[in-house]
PDB file of N, CA and C in Angstrom:
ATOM      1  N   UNK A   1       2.820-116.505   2.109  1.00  0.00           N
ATOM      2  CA  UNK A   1       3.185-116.688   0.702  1.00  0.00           C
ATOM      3  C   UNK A   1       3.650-118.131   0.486  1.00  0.00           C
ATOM      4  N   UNK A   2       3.106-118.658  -0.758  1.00  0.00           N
ATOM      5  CA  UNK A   2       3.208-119.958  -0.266  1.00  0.00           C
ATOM      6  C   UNK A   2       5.071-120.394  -1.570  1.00  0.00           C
ATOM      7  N   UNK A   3       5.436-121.347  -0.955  1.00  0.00           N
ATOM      8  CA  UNK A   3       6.601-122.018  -1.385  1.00  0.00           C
ATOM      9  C   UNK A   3       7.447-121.725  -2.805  1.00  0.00           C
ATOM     10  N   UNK A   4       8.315-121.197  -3.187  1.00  0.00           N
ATOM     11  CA  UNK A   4       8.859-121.497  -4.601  1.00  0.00           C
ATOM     12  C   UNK A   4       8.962-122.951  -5.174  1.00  0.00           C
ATOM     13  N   UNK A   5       7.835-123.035  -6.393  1.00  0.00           N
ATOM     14  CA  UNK A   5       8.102-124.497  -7.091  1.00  0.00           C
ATOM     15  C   UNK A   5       9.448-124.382  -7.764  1.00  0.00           C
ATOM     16  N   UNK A   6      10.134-125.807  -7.510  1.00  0.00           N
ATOM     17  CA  UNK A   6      11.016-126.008  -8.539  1.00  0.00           C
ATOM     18  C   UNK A   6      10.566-126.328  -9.822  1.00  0.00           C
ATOM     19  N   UNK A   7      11.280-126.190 -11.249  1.00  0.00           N
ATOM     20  CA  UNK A   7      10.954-126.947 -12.021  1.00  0.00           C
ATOM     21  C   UNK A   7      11.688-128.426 -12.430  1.00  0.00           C
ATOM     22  N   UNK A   8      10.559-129.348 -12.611  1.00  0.00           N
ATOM     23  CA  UNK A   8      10.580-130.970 -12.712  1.00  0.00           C
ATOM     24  C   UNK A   8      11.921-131.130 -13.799  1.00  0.00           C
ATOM     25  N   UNK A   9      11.657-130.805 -14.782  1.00  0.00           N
ATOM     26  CA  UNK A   9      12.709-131.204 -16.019  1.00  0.00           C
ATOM     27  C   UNK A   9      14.090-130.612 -15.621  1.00  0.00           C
ATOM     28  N   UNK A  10      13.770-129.567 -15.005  1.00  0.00           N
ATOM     29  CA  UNK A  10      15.511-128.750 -14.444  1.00  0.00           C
ATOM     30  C   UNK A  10      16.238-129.364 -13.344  1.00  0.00           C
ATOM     31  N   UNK A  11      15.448-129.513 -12.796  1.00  0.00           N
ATOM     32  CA  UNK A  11      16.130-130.685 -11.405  1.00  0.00           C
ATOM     33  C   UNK A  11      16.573-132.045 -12.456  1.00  0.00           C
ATOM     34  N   UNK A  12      16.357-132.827 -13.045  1.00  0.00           N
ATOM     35  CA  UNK A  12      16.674-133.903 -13.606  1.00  0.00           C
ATOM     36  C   UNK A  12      18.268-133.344 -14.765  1.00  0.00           C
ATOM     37  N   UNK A  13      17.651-132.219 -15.250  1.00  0.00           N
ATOM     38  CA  UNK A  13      19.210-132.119 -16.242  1.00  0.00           C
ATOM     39  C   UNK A  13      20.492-130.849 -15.796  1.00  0.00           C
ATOM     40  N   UNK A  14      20.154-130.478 -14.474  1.00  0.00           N
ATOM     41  CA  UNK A  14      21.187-130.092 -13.696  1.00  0.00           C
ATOM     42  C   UNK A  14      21.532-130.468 -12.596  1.00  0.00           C
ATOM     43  N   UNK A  15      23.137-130.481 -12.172  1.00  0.00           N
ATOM     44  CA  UNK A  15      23.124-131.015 -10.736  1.00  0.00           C
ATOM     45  C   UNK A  15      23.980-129.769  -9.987  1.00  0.00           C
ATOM     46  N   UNK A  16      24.293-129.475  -8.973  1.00  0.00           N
ATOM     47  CA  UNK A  16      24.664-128.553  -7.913  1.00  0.00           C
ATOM     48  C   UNK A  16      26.126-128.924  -7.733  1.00  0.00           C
ATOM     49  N   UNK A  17      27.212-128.673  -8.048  1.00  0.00           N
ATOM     50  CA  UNK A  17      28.569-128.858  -7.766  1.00  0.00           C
ATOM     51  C   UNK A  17      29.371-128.709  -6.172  1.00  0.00           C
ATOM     52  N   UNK A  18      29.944-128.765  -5.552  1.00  0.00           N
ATOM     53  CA  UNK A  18      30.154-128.874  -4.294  1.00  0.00           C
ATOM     54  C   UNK A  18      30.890-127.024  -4.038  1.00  0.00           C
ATOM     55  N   UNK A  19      31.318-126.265  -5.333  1.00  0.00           N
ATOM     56  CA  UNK A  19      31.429-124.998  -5.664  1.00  0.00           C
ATOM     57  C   UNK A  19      30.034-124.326  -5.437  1.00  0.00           C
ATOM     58  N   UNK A  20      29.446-124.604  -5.815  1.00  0.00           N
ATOM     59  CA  UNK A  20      27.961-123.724  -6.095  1.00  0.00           C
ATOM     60  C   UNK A  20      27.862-123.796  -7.828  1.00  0.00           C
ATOM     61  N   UNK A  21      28.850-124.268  -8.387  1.00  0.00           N
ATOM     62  CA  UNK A  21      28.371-124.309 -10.096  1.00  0.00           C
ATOM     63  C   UNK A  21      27.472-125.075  -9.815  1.00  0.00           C
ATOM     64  N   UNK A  22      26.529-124.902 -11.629  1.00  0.00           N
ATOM     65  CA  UNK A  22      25.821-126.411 -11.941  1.00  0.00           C
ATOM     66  C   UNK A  22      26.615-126.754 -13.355  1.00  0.00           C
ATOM     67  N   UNK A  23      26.605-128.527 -13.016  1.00  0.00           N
ATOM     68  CA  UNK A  23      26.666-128.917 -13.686  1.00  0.00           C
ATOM     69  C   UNK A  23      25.795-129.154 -15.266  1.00  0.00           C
ATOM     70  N   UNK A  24      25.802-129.652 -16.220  1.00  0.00           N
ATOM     71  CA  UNK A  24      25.032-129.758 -17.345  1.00  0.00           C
ATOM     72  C   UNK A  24      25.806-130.965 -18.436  1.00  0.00           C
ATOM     73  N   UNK A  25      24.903-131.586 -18.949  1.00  0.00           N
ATOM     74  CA  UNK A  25      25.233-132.242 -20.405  1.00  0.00           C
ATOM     75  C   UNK A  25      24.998-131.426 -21.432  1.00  0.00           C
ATOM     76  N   UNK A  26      26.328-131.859 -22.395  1.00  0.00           N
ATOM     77  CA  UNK A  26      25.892-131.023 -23.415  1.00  0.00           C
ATOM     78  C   UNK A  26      25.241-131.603 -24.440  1.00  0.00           C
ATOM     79  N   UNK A  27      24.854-130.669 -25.288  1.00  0.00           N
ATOM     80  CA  UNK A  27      23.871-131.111 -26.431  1.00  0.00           C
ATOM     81  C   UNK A  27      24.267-132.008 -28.148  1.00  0.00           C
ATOM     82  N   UNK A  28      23.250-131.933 -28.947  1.00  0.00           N
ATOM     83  CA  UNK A  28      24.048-132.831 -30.132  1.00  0.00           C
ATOM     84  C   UNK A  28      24.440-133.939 -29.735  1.00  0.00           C
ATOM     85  N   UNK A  29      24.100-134.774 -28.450  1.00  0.00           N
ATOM     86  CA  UNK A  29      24.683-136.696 -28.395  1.00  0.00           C
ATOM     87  C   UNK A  29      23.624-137.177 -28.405  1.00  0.00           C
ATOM     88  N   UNK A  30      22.119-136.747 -29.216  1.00  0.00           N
ATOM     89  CA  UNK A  30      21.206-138.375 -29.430  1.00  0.00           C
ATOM     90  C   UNK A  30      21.114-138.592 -30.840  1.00  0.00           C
ATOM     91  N   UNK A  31      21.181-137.851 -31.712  1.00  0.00           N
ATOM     92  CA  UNK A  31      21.280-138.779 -33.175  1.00  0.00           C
ATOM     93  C   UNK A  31      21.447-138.022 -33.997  1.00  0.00           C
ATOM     94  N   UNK A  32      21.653-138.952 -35.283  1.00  0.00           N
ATOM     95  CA  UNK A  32      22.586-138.071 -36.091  1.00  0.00           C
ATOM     96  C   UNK A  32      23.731-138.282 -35.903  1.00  0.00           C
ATOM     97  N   UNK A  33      24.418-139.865 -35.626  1.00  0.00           N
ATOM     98  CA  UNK A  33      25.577-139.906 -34.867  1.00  0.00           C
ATOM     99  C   UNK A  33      26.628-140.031 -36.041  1.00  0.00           C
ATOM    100  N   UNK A  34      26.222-141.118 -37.140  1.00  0.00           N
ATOM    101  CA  UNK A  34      26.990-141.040 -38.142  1.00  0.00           C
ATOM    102  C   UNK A  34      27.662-140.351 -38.738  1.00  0.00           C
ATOM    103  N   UNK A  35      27.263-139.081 -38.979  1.00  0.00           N
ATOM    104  CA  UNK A  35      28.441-137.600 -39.718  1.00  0.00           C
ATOM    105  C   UNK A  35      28.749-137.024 -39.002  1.00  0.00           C
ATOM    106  N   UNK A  36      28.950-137.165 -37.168  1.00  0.00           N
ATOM    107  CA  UNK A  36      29.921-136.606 -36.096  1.00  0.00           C
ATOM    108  C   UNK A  36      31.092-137.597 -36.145  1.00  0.00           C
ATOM    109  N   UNK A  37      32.211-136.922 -36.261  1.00  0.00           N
ATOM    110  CA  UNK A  37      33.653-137.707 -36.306  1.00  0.00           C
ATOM    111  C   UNK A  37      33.723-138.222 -34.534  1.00  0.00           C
ATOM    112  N   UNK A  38      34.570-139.402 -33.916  1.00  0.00           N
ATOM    113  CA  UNK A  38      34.651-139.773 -33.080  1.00  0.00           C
ATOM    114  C   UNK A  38      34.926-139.100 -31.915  1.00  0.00           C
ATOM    115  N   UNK A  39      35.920-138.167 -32.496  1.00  0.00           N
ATOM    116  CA  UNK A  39      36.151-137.121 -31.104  1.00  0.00           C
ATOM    117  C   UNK A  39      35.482-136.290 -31.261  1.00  0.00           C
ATOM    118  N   UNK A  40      34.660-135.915 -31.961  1.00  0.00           N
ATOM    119  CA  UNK A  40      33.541-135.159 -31.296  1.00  0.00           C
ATOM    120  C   UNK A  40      31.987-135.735 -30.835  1.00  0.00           C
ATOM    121  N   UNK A  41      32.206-136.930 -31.100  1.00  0.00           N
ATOM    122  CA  UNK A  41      30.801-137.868 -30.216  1.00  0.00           C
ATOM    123  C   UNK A  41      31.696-138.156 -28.585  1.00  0.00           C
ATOM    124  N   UNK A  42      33.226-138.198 -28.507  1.00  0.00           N
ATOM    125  CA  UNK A  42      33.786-138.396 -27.364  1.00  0.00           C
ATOM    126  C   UNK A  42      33.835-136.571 -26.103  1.00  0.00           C
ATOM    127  N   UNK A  43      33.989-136.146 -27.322  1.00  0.00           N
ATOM    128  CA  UNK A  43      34.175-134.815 -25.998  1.00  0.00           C
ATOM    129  C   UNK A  43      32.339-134.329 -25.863  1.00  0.00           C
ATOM    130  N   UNK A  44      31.406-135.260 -26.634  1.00  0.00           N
ATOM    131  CA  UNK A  44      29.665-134.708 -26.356  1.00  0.00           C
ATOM    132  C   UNK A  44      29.827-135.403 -25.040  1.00  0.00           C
ATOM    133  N   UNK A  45      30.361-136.712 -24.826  1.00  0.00           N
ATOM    134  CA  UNK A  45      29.823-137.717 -23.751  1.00  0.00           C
ATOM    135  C   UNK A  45      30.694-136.738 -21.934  1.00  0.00           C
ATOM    136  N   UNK A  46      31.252-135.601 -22.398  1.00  0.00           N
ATOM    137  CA  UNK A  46      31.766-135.244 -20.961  1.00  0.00           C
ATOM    138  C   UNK A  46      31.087-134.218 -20.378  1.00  0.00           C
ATOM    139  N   UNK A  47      30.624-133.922 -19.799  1.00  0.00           N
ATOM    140  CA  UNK A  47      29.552-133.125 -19.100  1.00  0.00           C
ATOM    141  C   UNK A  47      30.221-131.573 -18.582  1.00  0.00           C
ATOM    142  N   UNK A  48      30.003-130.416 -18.755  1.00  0.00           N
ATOM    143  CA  UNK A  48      30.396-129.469 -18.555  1.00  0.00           C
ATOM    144  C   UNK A  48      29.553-128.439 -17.684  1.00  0.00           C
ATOM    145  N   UNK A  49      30.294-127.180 -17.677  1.00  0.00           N
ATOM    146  CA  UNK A  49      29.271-126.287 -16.565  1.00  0.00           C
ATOM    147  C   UNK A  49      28.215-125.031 -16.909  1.00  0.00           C
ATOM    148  N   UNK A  50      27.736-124.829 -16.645  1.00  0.00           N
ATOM    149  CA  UNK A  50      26.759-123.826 -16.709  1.00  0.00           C
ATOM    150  C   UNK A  50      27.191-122.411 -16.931  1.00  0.00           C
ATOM    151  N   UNK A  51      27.128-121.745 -18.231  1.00  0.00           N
ATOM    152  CA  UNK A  51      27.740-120.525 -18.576  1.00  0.00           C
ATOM    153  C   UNK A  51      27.025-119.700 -17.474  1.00  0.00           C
ATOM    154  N   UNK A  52      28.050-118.492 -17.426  1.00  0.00           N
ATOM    155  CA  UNK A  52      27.185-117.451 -16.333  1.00  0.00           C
ATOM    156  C   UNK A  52      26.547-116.541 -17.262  1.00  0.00           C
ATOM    157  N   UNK A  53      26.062-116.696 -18.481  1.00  0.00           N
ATOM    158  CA  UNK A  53      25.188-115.765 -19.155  1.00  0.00           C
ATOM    159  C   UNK A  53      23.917-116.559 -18.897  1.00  0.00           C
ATOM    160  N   UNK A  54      23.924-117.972 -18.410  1.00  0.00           N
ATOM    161  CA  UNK A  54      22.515-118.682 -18.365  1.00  0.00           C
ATOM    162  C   UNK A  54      22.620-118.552 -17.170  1.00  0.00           C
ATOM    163  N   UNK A  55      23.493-118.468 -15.757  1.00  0.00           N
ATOM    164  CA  UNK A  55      23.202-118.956 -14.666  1.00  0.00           C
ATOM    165  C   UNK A  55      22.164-118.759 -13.832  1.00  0.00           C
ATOM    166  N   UNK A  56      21.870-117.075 -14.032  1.00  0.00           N
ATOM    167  CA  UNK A  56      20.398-116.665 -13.271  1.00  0.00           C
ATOM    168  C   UNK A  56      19.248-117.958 -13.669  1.00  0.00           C
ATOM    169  N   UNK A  57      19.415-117.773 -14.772  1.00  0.00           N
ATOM    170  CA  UNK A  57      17.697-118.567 -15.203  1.00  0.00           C
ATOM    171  C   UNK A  57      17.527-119.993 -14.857  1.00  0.00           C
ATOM    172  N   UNK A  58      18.680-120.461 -14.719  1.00  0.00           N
ATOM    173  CA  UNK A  58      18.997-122.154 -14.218  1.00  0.00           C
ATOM    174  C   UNK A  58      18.896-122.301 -12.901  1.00  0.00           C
ATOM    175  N   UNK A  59      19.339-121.034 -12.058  1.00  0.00           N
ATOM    176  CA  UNK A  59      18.823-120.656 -10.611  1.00  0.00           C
ATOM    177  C   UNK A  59      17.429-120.237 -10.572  1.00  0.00           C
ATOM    178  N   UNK A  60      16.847-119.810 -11.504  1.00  0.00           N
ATOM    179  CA  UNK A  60      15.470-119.520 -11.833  1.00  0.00           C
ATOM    180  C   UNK A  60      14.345-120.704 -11.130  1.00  0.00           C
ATOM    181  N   UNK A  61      14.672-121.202 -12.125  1.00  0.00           N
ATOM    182  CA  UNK A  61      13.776-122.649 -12.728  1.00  0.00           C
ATOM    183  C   UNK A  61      14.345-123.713 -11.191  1.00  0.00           C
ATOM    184  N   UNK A  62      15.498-123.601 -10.700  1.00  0.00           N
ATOM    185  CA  UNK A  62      15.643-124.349  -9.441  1.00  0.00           C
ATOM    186  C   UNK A  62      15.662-123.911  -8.248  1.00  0.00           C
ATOM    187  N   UNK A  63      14.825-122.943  -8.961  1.00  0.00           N
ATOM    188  CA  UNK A  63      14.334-122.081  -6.787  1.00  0.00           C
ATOM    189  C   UNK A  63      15.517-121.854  -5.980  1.00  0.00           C
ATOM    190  N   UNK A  64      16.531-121.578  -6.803  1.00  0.00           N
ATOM    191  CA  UNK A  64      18.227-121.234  -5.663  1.00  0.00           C
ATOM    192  C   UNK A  64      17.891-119.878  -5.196  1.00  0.00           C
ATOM    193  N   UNK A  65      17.054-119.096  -5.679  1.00  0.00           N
ATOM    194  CA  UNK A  65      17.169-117.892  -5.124  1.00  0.00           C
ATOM    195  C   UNK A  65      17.506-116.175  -6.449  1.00  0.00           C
TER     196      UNK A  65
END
């Protein structure tokens, strides 16, 4: 049986935490920046974790198993 592909775009916008979380960016920071107030263009720029209602499918798409 041959190999589980990863997927290309999922490897680039998740990373593997030293826990076993993944990491993720969140969404809403490329435009449209003008009618977001500052602290909320500041808390887009901090990167957060992977809900466990998505986690299977993010393990999906990155061949974790």
């Amino acid at each position: 049986m041959p190999k589980m592909k990863s997927n290309g775009s999922a490897k680039k916008r998740f990373q593997i935490t030293g826990s076993g979380e993944f990491k993720r960016k969140k969404a809403y920071a490329s435009h449209i920046l003008t009618k977001k107030s500052q602290k909320r263009k500041r808390n887009l720029r901090k990167s957060t974790l992977v809900d466990k209602a998505d986690l299977r499918s993010v393990k999906r798409l990155l061949a974790q198993g």
